[in-house]
N, C-alpha and C. Protein backbone atom coordinates (compact mmCIF):
# COMPACT_ATOMS: atom_id res chain seq x y z
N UNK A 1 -212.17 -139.77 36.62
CA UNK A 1 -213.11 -138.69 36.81
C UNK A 1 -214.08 -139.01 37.95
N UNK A 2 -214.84 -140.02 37.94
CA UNK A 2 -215.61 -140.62 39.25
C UNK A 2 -214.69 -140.35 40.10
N UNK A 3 -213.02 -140.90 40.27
CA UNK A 3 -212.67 -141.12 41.81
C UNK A 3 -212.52 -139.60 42.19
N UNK A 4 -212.32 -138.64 40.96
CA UNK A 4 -211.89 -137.26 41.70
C UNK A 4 -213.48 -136.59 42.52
N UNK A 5 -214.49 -136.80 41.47
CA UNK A 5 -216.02 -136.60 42.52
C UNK A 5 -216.41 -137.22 43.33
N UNK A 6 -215.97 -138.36 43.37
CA UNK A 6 -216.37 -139.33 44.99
C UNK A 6 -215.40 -138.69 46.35
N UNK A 7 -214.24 -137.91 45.61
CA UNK A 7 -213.52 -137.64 46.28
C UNK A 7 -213.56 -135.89 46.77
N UNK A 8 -214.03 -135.80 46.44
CA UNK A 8 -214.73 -134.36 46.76
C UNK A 8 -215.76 -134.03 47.60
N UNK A 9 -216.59 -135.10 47.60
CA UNK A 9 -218.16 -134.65 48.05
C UNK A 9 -217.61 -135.22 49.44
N UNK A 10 -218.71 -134.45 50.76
CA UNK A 10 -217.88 -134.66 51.83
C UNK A 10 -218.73 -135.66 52.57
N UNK A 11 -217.99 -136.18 53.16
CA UNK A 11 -218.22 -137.59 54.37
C UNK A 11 -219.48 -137.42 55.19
N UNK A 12 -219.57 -136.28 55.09
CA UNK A 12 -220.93 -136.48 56.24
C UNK A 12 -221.51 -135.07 55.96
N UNK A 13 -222.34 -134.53 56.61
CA UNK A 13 -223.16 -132.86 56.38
C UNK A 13 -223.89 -132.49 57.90
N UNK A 14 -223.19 -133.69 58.95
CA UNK A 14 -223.75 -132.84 60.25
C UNK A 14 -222.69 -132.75 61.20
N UNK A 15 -221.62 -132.00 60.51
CA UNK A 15 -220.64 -131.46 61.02
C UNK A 15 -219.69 -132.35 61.98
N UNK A 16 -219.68 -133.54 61.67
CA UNK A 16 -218.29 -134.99 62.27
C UNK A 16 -217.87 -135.72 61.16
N UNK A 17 -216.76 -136.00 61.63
CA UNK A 17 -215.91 -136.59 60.78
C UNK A 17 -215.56 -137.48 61.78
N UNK A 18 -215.36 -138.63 61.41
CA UNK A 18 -215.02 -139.91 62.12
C UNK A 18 -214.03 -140.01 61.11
N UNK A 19 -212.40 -140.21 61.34
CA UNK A 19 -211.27 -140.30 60.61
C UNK A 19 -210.44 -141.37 60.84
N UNK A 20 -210.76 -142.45 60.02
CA UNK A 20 -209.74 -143.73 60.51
C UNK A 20 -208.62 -143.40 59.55
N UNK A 21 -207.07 -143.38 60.27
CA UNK A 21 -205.94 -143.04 59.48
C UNK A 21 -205.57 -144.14 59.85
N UNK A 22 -204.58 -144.97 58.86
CA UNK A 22 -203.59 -146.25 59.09
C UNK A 22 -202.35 -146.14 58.62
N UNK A 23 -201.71 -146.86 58.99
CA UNK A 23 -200.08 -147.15 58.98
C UNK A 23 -199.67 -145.72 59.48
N UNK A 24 -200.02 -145.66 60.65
CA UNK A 24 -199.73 -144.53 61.78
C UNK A 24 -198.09 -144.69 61.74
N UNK A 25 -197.19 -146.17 62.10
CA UNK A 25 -196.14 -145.62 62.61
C UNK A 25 -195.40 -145.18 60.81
N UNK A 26 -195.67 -145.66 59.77
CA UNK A 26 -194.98 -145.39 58.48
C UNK A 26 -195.75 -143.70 58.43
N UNK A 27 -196.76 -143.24 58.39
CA UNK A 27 -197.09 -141.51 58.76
C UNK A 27 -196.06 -140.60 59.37
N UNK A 28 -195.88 -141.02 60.72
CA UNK A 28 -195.11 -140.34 61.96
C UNK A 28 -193.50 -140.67 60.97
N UNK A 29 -192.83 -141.67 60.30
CA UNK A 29 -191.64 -141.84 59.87
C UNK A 29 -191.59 -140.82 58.88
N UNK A 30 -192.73 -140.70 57.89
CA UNK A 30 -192.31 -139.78 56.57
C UNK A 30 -192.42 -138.56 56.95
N UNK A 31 -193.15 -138.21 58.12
CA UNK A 31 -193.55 -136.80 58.62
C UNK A 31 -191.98 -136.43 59.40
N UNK A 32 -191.33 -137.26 59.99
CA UNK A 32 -190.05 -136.97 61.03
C UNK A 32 -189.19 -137.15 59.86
N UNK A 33 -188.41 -137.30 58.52
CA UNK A 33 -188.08 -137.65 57.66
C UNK A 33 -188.13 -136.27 56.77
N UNK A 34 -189.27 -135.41 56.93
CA UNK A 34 -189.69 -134.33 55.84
C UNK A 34 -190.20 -134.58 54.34
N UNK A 35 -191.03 -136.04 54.14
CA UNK A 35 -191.09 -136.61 53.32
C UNK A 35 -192.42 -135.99 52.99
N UNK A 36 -193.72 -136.02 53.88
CA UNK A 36 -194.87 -135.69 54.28
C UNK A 36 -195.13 -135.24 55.42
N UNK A 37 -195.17 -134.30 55.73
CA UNK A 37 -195.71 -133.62 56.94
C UNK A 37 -196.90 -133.38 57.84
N UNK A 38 -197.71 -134.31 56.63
CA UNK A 38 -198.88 -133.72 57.02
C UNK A 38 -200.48 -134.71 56.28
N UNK A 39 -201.20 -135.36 56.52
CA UNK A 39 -202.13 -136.05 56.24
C UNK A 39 -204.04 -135.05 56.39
N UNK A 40 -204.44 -134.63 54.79
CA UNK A 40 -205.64 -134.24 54.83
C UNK A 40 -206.25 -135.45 55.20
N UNK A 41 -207.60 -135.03 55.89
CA UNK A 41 -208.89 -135.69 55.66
C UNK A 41 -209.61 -134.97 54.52
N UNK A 42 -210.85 -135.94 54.32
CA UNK A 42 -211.93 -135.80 53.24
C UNK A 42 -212.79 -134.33 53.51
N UNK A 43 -213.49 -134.27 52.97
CA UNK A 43 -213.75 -132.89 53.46
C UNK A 43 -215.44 -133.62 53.98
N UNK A 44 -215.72 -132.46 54.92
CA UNK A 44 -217.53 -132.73 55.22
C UNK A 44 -218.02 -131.51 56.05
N UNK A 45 -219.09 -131.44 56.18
CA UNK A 45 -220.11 -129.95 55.94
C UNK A 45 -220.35 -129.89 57.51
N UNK A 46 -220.69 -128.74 57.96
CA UNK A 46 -221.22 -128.54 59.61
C UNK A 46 -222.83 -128.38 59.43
N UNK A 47 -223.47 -128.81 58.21
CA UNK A 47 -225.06 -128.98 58.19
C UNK A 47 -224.97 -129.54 56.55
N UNK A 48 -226.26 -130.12 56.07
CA UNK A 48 -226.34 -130.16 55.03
C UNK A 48 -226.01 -129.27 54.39
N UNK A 49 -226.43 -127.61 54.05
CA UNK A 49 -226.15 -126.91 53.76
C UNK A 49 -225.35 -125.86 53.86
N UNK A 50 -224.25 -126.47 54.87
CA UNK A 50 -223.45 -125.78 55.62
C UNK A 50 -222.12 -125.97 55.06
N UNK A 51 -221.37 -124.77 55.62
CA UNK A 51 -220.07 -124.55 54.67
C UNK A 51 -219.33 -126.25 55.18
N UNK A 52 -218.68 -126.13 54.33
CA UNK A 52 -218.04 -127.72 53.79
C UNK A 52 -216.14 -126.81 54.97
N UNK A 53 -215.46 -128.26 55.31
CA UNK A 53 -214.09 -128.05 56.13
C UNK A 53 -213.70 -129.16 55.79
N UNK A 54 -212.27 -129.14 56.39
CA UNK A 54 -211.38 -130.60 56.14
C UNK A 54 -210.48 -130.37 57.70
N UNK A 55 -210.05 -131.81 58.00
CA UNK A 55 -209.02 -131.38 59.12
C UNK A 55 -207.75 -131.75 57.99
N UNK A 56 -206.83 -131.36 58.79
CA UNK A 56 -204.98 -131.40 58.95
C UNK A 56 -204.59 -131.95 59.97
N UNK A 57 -203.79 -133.18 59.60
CA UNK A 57 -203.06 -133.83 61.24
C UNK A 57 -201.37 -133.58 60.76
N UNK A 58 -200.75 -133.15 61.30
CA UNK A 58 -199.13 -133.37 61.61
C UNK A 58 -198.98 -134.27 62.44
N UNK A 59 -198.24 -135.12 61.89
CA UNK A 59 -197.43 -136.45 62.68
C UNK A 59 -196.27 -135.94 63.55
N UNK A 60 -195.78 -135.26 62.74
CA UNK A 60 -193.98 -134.49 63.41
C UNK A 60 -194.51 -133.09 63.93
N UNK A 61 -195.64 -132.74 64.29
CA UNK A 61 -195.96 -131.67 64.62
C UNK A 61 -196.20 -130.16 63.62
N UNK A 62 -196.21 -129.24 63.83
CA UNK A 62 -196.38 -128.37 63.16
C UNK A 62 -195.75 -127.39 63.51
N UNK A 63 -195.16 -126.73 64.67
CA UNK A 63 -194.69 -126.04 65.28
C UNK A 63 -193.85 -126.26 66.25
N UNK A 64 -193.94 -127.43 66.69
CA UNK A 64 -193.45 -127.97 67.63
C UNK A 64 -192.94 -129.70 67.51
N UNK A 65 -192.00 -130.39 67.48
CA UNK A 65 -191.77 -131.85 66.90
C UNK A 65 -191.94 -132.85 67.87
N UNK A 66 -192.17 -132.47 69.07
CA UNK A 66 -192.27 -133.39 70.12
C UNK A 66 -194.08 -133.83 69.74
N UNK A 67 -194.73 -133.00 69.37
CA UNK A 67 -196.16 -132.97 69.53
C UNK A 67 -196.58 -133.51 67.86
N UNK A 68 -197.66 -133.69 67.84
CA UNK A 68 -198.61 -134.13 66.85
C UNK A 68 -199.87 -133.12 67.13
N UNK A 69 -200.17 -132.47 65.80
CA UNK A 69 -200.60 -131.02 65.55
C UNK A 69 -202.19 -131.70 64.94
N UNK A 70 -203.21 -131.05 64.87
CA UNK A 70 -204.72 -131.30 64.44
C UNK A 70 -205.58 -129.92 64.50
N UNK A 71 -206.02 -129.52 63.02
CA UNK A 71 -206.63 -128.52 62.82
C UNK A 71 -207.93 -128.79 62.02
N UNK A 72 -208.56 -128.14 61.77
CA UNK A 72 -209.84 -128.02 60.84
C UNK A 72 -209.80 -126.65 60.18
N UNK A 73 -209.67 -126.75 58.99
CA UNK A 73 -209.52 -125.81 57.71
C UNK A 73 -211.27 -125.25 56.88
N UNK A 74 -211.16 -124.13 56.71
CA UNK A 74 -212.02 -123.73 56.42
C UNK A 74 -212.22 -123.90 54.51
N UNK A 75 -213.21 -124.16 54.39
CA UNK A 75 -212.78 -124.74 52.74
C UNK A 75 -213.73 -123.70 51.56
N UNK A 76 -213.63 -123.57 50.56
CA UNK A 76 -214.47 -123.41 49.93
C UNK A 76 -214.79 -121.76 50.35
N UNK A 77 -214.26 -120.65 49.22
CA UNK A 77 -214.62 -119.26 49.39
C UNK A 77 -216.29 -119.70 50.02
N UNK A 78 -216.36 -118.17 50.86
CA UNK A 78 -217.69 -118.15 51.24
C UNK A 78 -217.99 -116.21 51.72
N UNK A 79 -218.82 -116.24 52.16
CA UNK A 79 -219.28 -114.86 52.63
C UNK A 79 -219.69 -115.25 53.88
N UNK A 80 -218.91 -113.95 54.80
CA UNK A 80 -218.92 -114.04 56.20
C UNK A 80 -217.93 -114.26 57.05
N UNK A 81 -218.11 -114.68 58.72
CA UNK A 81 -216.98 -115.71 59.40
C UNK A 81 -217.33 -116.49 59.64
N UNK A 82 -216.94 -117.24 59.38
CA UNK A 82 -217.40 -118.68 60.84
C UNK A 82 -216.89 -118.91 61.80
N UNK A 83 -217.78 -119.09 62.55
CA UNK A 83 -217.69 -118.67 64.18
C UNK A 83 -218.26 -120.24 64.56
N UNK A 84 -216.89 -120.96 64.78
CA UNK A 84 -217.62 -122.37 65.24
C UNK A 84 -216.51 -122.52 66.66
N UNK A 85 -217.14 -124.08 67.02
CA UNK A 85 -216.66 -124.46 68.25
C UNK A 85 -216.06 -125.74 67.82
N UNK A 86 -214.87 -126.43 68.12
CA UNK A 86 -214.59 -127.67 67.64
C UNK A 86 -214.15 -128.38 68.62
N UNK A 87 -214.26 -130.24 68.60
CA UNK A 87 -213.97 -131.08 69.27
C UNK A 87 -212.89 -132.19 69.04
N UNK A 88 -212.03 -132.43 69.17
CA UNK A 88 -211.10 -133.33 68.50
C UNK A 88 -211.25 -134.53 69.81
N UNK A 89 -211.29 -135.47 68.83
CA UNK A 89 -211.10 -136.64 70.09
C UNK A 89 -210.53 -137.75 69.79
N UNK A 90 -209.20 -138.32 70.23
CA UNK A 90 -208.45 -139.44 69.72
C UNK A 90 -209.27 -140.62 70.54
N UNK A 91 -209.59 -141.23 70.11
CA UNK A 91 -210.38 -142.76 70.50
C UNK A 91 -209.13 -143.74 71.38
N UNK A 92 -209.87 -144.11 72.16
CA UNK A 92 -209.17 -145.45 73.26
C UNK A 92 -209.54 -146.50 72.31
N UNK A 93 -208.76 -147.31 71.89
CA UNK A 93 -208.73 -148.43 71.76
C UNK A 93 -208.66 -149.57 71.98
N UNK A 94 -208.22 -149.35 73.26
CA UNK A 94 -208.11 -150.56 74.35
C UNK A 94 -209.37 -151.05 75.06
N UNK A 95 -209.73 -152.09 74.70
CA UNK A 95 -211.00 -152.96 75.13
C UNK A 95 -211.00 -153.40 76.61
N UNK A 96 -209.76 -153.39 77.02
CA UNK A 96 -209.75 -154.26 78.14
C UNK A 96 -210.04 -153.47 79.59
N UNK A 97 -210.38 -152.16 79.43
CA UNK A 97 -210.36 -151.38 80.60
C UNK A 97 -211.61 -150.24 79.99
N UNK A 98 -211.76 -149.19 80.99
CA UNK A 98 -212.79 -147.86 80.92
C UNK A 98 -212.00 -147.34 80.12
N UNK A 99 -212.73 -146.70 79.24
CA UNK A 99 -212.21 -146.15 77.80
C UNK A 99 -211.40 -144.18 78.52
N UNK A 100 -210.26 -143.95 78.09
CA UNK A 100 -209.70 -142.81 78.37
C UNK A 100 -209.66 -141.83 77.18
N UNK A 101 -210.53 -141.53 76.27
CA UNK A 101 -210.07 -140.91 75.04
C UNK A 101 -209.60 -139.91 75.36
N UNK A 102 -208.68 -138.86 74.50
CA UNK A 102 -208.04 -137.97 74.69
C UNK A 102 -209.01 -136.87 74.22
N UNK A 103 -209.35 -135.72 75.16
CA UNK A 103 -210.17 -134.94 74.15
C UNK A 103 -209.50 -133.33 74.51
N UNK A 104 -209.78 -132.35 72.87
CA UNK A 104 -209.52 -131.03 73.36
C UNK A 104 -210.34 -130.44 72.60
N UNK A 105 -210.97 -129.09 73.27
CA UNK A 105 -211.85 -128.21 72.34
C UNK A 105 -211.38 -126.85 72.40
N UNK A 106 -211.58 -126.33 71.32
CA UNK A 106 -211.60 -124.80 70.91
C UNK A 106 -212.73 -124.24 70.44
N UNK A 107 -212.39 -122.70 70.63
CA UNK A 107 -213.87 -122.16 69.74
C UNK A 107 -212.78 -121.26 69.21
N UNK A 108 -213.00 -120.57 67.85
CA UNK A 108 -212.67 -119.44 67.44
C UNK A 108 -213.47 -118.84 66.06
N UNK A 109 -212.67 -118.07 65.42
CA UNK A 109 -213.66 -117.65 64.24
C UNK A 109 -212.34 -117.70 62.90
N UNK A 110 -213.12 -118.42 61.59
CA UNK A 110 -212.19 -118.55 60.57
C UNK A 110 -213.01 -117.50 59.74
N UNK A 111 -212.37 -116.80 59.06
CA UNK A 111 -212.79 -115.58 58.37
C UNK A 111 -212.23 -115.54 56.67
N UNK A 112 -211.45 -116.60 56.99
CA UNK A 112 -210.69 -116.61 54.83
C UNK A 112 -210.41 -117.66 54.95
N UNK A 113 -210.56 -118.23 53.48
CA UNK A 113 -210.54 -119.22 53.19
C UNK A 113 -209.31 -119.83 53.77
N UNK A 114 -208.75 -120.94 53.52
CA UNK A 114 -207.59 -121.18 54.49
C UNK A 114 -207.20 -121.21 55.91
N UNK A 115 -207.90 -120.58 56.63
CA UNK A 115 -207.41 -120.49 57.92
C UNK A 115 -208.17 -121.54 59.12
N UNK A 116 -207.92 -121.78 60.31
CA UNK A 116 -207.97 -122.90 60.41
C UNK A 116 -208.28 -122.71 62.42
N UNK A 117 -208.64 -123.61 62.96
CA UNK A 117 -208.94 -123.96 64.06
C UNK A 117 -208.29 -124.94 64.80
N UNK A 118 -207.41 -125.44 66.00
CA UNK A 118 -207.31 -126.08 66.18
C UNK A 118 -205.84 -126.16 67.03
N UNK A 119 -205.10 -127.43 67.33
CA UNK A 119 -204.13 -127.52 68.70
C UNK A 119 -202.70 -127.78 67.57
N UNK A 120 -201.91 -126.98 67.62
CA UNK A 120 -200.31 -127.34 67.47
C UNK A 120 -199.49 -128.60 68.44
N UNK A 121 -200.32 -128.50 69.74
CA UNK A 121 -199.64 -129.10 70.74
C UNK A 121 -200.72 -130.10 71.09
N UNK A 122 -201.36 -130.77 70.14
CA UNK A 122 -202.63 -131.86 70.33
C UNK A 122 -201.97 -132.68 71.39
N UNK A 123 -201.63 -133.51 70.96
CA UNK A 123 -200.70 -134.96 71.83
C UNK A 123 -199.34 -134.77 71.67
N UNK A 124 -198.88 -135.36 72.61
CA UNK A 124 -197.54 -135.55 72.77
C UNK A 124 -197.16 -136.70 71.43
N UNK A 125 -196.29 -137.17 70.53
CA UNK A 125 -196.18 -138.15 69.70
C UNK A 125 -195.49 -139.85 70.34
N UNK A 126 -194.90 -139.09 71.92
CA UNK A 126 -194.43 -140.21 72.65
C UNK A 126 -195.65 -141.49 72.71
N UNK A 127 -197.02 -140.58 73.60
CA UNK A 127 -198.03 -141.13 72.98
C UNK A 127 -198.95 -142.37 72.25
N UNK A 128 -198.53 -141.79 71.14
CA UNK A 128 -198.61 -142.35 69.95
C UNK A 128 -197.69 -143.66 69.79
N UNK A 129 -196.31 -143.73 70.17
CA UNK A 129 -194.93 -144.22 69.69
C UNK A 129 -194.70 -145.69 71.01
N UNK A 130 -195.24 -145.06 71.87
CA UNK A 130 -194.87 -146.45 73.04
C UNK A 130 -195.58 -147.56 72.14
N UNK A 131 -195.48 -148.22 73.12
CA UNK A 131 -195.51 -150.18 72.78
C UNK A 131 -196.92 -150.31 73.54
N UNK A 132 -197.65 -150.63 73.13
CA UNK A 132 -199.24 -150.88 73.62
C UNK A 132 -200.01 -150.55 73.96
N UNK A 133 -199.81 -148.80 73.72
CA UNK A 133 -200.75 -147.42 73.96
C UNK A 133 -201.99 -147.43 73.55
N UNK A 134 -202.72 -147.03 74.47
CA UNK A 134 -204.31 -147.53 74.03
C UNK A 134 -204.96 -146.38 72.89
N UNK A 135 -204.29 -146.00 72.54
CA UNK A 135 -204.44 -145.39 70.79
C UNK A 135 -204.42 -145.58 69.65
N UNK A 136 -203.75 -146.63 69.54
CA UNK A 136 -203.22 -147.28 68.08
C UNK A 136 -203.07 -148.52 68.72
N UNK A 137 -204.33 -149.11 67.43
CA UNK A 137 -204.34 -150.80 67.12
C UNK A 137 -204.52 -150.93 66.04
N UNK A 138 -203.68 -152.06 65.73
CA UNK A 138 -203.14 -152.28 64.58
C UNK A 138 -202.84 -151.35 62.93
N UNK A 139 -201.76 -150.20 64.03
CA UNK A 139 -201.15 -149.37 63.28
C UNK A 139 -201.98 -148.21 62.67
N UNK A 140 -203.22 -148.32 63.41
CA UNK A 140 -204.15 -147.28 62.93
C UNK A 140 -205.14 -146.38 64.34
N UNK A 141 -205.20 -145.26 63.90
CA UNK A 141 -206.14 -144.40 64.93
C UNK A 141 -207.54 -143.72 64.49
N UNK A 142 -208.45 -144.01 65.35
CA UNK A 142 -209.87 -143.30 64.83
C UNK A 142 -209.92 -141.56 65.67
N UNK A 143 -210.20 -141.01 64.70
CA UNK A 143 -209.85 -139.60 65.59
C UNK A 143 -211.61 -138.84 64.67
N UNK A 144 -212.16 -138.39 65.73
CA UNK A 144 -213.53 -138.10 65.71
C UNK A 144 -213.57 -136.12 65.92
N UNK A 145 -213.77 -135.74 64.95
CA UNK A 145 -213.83 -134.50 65.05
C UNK A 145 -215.30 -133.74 64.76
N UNK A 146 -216.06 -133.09 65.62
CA UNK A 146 -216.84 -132.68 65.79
C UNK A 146 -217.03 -131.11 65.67
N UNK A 147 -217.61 -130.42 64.60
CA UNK A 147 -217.61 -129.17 64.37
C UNK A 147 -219.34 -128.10 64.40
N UNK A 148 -219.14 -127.28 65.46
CA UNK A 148 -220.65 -126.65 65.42
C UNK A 148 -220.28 -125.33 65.05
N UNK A 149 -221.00 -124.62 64.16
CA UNK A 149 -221.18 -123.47 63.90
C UNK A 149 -221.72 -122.69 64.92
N UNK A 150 -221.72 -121.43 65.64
CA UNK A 150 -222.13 -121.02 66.51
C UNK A 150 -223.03 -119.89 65.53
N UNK A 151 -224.36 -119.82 65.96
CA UNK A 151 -225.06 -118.86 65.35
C UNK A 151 -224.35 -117.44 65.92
N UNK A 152 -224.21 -116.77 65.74
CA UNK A 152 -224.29 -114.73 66.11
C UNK A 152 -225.26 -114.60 66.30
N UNK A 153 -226.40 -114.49 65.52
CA UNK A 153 -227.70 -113.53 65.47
C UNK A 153 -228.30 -114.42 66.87
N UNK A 154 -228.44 -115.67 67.14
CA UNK A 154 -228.99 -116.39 68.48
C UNK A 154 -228.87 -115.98 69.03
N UNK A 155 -227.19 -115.79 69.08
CA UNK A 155 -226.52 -115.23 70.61
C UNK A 155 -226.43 -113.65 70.79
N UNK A 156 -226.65 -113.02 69.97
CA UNK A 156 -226.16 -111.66 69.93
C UNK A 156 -227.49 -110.96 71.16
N UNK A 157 -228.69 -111.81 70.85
CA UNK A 157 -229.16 -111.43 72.11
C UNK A 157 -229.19 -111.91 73.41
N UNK A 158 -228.40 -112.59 73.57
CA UNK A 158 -228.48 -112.80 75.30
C UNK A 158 -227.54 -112.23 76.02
N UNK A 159 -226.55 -112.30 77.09
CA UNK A 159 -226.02 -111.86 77.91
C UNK A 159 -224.62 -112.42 77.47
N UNK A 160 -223.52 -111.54 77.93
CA UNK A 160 -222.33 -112.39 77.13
C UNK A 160 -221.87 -113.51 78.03
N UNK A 161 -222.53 -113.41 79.53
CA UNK A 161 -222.10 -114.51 80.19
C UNK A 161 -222.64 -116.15 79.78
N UNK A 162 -223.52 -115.97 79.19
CA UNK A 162 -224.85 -117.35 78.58
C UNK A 162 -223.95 -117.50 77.12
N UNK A 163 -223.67 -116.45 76.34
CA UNK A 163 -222.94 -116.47 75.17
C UNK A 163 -221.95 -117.21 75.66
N UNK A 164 -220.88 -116.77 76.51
CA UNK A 164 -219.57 -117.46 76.71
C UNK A 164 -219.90 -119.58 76.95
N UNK A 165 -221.25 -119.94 77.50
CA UNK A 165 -221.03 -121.13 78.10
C UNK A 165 -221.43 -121.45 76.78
N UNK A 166 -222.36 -121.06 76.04
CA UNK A 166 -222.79 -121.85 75.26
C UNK A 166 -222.09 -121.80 74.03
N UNK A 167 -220.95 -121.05 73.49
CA UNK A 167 -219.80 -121.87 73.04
C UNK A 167 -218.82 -122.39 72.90
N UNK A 168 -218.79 -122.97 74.41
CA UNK A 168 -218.15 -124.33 75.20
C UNK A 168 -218.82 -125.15 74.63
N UNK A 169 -220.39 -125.54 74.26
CA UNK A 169 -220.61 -126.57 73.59
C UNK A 169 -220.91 -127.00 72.61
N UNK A 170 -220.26 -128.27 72.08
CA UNK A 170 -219.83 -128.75 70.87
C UNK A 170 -220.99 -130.10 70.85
């Protein structure tokens, strides 16, 4: 009973998730296999009081098998849309040089429960799979996802050109 409420309440409440996943290449095998397709994260909030999300990673992709897929799910009935902006960022791991993380952002709006934000075509899984890729050390990846709610009522008064930049940022 504890592990199912420790396991519920979410990781953080200012909208990041820092996600260390391990045994990356046994993931990518059960996912290419049809064993598991697919690895939740924990869930965590875009404010203290803010609606609660989880991401979704596909190893074998989601739509596509060459690629490795990464979304953020909207959790927990609510009233309204959410209208956020999101950041996914696979971490460099490689110490020995200027750090290259991989990054991609979206904005869109999740409106029912279930539905979701995010890249089908994140990374390539080649990627992932070479021999000393500065992504995976020791069989594990930190992938940092960053989620802002975009107010409406803020923006609804300014210009849609000021609207458009400012949710570009995450």
């Amino acid at each position: 009973m504890l592990q199912i409420e420790s396991e519920s309440r979410p990781v953080s409440t200012d909208g990041s998730l820092v996600w260390h996943i391990d045994k990356i290449s046994d993931k990518i095998k059960d996912a290419t296999n049809g064993n598991k397709p697919y690895v939740n994260s924990r869930p965590f909030q875009i404010s203290i009081n803010g609606r609660r999300v989880w991401a979704r990673i596909y190893f074998n992709g989601k739509t596509d098998h060459k690629f490795i897929s990464v979304h953020v799910h909207r959790n927990l009935p609510d009233d309204g849309i959410f209208d956020a902006a999101v950041k996914f960022v696979l971490i460099d791991q490689n110490t020995s040089h200027s750090p290259q993380h991989y990054t991609e952002s979206c904005n869109g709006k999740m409106d029912v429960v279930g539905s979701c934000l995010g890249f089908d075509t994140f990374i390539d899984q080649k990627m992932l799979r070479e021999e000393g890729n500065r992504y995976v050390r020791d069989d594990s990846i930190y992938l940092l996802i960053y989620v802002k709610q975009i107010d409406q009522e803020k923006l609804a008064k300014l210009p849609k050109y000021v609207q458009d930049v400012l949710k570009t940022f995450v």
